[in-house]
Protein backbone atom coordinates (compact mmCIF):
# COMPACT_ATOMS: atom_id res chain seq x y z
CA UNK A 1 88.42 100.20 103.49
CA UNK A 2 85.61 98.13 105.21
CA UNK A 3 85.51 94.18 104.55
CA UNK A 4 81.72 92.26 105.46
CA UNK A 5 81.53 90.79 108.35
CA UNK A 6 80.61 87.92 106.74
CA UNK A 7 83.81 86.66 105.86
CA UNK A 8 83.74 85.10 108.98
CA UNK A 9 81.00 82.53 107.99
CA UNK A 10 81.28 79.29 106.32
CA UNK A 11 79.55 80.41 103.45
CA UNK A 12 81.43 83.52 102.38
CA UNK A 13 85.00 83.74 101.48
CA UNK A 14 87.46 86.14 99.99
CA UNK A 15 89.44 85.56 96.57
CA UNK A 16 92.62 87.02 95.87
CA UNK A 17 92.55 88.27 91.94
CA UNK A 18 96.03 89.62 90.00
CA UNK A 19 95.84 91.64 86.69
CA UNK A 20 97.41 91.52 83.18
CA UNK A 21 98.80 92.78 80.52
CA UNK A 22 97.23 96.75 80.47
CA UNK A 23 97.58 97.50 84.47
CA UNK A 24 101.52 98.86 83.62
CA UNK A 25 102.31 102.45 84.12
CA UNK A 26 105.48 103.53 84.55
CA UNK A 27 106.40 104.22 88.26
CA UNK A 28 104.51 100.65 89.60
CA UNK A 29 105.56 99.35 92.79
CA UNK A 30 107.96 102.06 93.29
CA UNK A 31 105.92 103.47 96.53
CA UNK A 32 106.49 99.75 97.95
CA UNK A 33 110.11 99.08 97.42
CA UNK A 34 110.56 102.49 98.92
CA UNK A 35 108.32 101.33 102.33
CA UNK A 36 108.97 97.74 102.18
CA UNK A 37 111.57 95.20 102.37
CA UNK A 38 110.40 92.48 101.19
CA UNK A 39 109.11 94.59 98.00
CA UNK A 40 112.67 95.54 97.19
CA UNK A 41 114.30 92.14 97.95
CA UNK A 42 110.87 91.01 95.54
CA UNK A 43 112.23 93.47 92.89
CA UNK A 44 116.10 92.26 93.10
CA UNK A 45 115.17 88.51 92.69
CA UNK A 46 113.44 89.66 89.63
CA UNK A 47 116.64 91.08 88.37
CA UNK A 48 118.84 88.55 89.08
CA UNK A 49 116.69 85.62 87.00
CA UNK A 50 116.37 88.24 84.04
CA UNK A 51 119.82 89.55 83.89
CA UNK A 52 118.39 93.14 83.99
CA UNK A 53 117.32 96.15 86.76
CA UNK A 54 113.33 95.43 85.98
CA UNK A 55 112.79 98.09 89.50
CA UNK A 56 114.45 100.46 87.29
CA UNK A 57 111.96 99.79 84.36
CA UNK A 58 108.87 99.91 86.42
CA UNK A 59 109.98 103.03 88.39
CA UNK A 60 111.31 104.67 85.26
CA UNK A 61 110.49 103.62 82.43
CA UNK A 62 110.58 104.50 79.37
CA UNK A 63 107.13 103.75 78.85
CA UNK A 64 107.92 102.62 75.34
CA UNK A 65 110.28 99.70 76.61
CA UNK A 66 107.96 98.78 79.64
CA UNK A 67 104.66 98.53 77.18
CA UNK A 68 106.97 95.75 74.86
CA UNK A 69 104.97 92.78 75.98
CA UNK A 70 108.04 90.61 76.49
CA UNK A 71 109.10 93.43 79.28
CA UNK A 72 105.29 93.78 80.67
CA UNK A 73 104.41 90.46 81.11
CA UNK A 74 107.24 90.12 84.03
CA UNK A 75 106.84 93.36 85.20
CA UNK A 76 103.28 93.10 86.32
CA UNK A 77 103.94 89.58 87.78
CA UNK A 78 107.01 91.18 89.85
CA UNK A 79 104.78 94.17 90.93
CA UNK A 80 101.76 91.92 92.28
CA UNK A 81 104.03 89.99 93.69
CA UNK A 82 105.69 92.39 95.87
CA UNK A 83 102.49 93.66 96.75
CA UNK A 84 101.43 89.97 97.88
CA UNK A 85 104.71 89.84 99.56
CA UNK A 86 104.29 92.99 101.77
CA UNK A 87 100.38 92.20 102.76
CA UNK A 88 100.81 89.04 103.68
CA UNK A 89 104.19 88.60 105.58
CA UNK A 90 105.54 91.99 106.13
CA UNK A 91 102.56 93.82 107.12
CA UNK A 92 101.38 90.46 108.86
CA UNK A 93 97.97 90.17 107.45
CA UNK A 94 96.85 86.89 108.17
CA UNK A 95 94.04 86.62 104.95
CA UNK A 96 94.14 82.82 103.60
CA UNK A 97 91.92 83.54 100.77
CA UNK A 98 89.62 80.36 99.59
CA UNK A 99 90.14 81.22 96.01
CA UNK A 100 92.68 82.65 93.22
CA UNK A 101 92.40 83.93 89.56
CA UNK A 102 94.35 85.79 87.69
CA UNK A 103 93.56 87.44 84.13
CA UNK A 104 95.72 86.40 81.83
CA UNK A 105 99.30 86.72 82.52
CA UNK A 106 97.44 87.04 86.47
CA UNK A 107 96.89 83.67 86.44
CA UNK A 108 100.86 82.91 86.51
CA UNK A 109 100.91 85.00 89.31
CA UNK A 110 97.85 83.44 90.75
CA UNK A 111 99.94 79.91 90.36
CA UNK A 112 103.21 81.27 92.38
CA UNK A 113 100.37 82.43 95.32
CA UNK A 114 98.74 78.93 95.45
CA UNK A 115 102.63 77.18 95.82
CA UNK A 116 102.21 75.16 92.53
CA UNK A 117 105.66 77.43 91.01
CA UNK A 118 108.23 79.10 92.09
CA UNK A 119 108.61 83.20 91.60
CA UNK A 120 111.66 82.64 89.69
CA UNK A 121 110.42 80.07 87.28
CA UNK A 122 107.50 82.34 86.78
CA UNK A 123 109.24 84.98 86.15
CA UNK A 124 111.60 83.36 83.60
CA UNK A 125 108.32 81.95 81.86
CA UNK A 126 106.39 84.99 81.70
CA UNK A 127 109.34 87.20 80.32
CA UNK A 128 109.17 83.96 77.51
CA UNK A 129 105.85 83.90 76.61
CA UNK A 130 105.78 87.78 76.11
CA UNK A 131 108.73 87.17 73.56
CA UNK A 132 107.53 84.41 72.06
CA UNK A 133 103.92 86.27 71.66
CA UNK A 134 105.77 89.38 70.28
CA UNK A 135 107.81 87.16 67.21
CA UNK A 136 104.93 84.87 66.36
CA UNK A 137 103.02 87.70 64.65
CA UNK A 138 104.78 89.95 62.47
CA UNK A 139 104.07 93.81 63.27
CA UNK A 140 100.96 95.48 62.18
CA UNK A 141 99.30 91.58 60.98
CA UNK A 142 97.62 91.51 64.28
CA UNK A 143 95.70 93.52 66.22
CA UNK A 144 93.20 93.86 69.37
CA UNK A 145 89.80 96.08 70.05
CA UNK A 146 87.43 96.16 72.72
CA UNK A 147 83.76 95.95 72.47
CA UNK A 148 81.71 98.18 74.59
CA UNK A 149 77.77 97.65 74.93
CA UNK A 150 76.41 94.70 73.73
CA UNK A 151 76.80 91.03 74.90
CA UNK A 152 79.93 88.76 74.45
CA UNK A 153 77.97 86.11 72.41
CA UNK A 154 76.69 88.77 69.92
CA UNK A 155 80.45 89.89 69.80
CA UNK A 156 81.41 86.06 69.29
CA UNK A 157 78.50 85.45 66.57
CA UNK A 158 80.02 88.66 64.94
CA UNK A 159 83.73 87.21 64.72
CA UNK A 160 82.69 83.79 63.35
CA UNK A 161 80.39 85.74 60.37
CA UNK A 162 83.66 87.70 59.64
CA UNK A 163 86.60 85.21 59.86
CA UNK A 164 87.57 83.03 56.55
CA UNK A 165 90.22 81.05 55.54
CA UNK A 166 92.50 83.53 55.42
CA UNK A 167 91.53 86.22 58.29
CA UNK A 168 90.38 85.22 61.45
CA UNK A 169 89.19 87.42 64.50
CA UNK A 170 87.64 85.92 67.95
CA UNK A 171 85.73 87.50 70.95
CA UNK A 172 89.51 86.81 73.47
CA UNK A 173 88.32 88.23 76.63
CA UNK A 174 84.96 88.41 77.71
CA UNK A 175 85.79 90.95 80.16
CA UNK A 176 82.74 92.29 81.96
CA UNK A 177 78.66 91.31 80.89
CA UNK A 178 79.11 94.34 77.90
CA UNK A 179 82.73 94.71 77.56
CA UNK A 180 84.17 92.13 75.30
CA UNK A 181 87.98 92.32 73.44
CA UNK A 182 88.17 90.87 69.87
CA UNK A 183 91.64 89.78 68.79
CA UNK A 184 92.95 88.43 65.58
CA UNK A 185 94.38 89.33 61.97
CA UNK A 186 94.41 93.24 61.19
CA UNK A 187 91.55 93.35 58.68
CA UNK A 188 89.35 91.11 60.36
CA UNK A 189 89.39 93.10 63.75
CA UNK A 190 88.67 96.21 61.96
CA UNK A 191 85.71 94.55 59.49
CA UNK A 192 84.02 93.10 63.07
CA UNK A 193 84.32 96.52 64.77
CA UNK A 194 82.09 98.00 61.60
CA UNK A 195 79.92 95.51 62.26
CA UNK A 196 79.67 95.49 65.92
CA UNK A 197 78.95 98.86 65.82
CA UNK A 198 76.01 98.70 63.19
CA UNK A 199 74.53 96.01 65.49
CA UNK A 200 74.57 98.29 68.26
CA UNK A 201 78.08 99.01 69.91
CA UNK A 202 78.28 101.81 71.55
CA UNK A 203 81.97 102.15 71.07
CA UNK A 204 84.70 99.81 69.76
CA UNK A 205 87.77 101.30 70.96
CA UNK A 206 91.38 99.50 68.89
CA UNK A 207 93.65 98.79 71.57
CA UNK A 208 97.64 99.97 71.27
CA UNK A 209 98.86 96.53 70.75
CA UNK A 210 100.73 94.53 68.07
CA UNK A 211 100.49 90.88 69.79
CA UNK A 212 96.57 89.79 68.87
CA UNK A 213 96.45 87.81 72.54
CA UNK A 214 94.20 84.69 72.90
CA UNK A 215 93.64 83.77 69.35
CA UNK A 216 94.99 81.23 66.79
CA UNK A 217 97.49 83.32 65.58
CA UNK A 218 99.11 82.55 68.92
CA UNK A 219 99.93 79.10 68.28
CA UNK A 220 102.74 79.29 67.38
CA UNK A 221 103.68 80.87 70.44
CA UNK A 222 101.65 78.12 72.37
CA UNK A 223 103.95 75.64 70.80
CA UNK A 224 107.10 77.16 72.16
CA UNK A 225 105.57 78.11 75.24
CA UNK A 226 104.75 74.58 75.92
CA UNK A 227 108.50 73.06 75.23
CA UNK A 228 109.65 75.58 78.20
CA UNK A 229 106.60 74.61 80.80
CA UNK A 230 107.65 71.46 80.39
CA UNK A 231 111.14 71.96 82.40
CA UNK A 232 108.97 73.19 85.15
CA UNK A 233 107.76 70.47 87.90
CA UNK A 234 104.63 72.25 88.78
CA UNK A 235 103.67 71.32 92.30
CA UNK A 236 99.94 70.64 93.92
CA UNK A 237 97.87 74.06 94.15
CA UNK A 238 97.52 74.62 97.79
CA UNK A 239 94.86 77.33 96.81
CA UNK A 240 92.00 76.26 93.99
CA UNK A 241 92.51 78.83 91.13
CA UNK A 242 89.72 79.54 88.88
CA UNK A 243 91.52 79.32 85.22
CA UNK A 244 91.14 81.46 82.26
CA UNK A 245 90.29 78.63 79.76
CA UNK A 246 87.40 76.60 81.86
CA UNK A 247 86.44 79.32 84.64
CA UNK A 248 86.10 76.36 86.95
CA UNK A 249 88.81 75.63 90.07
CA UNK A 250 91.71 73.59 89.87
CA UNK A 251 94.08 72.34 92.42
CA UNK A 252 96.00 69.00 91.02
CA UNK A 253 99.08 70.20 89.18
CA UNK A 254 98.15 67.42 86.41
CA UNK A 255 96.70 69.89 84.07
CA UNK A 256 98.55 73.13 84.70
CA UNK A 257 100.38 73.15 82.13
CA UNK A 258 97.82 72.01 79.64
CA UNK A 259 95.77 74.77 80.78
CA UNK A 260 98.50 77.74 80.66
CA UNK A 261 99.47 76.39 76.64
CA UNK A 262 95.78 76.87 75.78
CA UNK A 263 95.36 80.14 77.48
CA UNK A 264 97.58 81.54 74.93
CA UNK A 265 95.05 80.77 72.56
CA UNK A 266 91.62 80.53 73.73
CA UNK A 267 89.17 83.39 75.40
CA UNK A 268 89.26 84.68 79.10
CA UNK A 269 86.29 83.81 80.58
CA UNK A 270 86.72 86.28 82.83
CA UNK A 271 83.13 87.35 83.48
CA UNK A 272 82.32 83.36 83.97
CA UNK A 273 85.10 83.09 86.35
CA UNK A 274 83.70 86.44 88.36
CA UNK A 275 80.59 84.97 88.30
CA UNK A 276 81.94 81.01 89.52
CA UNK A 277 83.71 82.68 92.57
CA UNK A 278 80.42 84.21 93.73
CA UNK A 279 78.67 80.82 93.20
CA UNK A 280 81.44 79.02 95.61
CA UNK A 281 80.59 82.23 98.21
CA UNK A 282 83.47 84.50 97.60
CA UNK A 283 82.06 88.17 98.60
CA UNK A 284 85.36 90.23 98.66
CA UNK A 285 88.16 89.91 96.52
CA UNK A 286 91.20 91.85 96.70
CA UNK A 287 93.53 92.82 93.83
CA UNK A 288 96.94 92.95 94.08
CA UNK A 289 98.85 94.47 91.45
CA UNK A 290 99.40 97.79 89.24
CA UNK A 291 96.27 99.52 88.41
CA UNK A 292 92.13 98.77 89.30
CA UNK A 293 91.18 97.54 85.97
CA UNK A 294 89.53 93.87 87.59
CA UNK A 295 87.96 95.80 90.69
CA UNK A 296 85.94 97.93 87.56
CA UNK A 297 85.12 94.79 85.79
CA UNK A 298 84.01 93.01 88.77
CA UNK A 299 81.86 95.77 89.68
CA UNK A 300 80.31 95.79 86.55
CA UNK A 301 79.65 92.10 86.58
CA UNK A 302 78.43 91.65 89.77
CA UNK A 303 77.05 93.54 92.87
CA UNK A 304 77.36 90.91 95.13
CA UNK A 305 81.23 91.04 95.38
CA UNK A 306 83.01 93.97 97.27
CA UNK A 307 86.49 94.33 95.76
CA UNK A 308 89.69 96.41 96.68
CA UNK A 309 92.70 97.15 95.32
CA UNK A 310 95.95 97.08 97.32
CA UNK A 311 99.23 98.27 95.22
CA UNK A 312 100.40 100.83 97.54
CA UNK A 313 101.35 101.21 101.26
CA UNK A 314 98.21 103.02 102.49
CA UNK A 315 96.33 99.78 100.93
CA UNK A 316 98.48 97.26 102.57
CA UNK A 317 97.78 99.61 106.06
CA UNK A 318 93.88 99.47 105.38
CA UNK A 319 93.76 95.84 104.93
CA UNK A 320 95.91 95.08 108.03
CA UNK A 321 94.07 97.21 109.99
CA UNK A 322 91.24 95.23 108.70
CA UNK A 323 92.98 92.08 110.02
CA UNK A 324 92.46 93.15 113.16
CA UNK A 325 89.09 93.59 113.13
CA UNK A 326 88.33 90.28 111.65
CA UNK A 327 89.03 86.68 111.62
CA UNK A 328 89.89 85.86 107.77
């Protein structure tokens, strides 16, 4: 791992990024509780607000029971968290990044990073909003597909000549410039994918997923979401985080909430946010979490950004080493 120099100008600045919902696999975070302290007392205080041995889930399994949404949601946020915990205090890496973002359920994540919530109220909330996502839509009504090869406003002009009345399907996460998920009612998802592909797809792939994440049919959800966000007392960010729902940075805890209620139902701009950080100077971002799916979809947004993924003890090692070398 090799960071740019450049970091250490006034113009270019690191960003922290955390993933969602798809980054599981069973056995997460498991190589960190095993080196790591702080990763295992990270994992326990995640048990004790849910009532349940979540380590044992991640580490275990079965995959079945940690892909129900209401089980992955905190489970990702526990994992990135850990892995935030170890880099920063017990390896001792001093990185204050100028930036956070998280993709979806990330951006909870992002939010306990920047000091506006506290791990255990995210974690409560998360493991909520998966549950309340999972009963708003009965099973097999919904359903999600990504978009591969063609722009996210010919996918969006696509979903608007398809949804009615009845049906409705929406472009939910513009992912990367040609990688764009639709999400919405059953038939509507799989009439758009037809037509996405006649207009020059060049593969629509359905996703294995019940909850149709990020459109209307969430609102429900966004309704009951909201009653529990407001028992929170969200504090001031003290790191901006580029949201899902305007792709712009925020720091007054004002409109957190507000912002986390629509998320539920409206697109992640994630390419716009990618593409905000490197207009505010960000050229490395590191994410923390399960998996590398937001270093491939920053690479394929942007060249300008370096990105790396730390998740595991040799990553945590690389970056401190790193530390050493430069002032972040």
């Amino acid at each position: 791992m090799s960071f740019n120099s450049k970091l250490e100008t006034q113009d270019s600045k690191i960003a922290f990024v955390f993933p969602g919902q798809g980054s599981q696999y069973v056995g997460m975070g498991k190589e960190l509780w095993d080196g790591f302290k702080a990763a295992k007392e990270t994992f326990e205080e995640a048990g004790d607000v849910l009532g349940r041995d979540i380590a044992k889930l991640c580490f275990e399994g079965p995959e079945s029971e940690l892909n129900l949404t209401e089980n992955t949601q905190p489970a990702i946020l526990v994992t990135s968290i850990a892995a935030w915990r170890v880099l920063t205090a017990a390896a001792g890496c001093n990185i204050v990044p100028s930036y956070l973002a998280g993709h979806s359920l990330g951006e909870y994540t992002a939010l306990v990073v920047s000091g506006s919530m506290s791990f255990r109220d995210a974690v409560r909330i998360v493991h909520l909003r998966g549950k309340f996502m999972q009963e708003s839509v009965p099973q097999g009504v919904g359903a999600m597909a990504a978009v591969l090869g063609i722009r996210g406003d010919i996918v969006d002009i696509i979903c608007k000549e398809v949804s009615n009345g009845s049906k409705v399907v929406v472009a939910a996460n513009f992912n990367s410039p040609e990688q764009t998920v639709i999400s919405g009612d059953r038939e509507a998802v799989e009439k758009a994918s037809v037509i996405a592909k006649e207009r020059g797809a060049k593969r629509v792939i359905p996703l294995p997923v019940s909850v149709p994440s990020h459109s209307p049919l969430m609102d429900t959800a966004a309704n009951k979401l909201e009653q529990e966000l407001k028992k929170i007392g969200f504090k001031h960010l003290g790191i901006p985080v580029i949201t899902n729902v305007e792709a712009e940075p925020i720091t007054s805890s004002d409109r957190v909430k507000e912002l986390l209620v629509r998320q539920l139902y409206s697109p992640v701009r994630w390419v716009e946010s990618v593409l905000k950080m490197k207009e505010l100077g960000v050229t490395n971002m590191l994410e923390i979490g399960p998996g590398k799916v937001l270093t491939g979809l920053v690479k394929r947004t942007t060249s300008s950004i370096q990105t790396f993924n730390i998740e595991k003890p040799e990553d945590v090692y690389k970056c401190r080493d790193a530390c050493a070398l430069y002032v972040f």
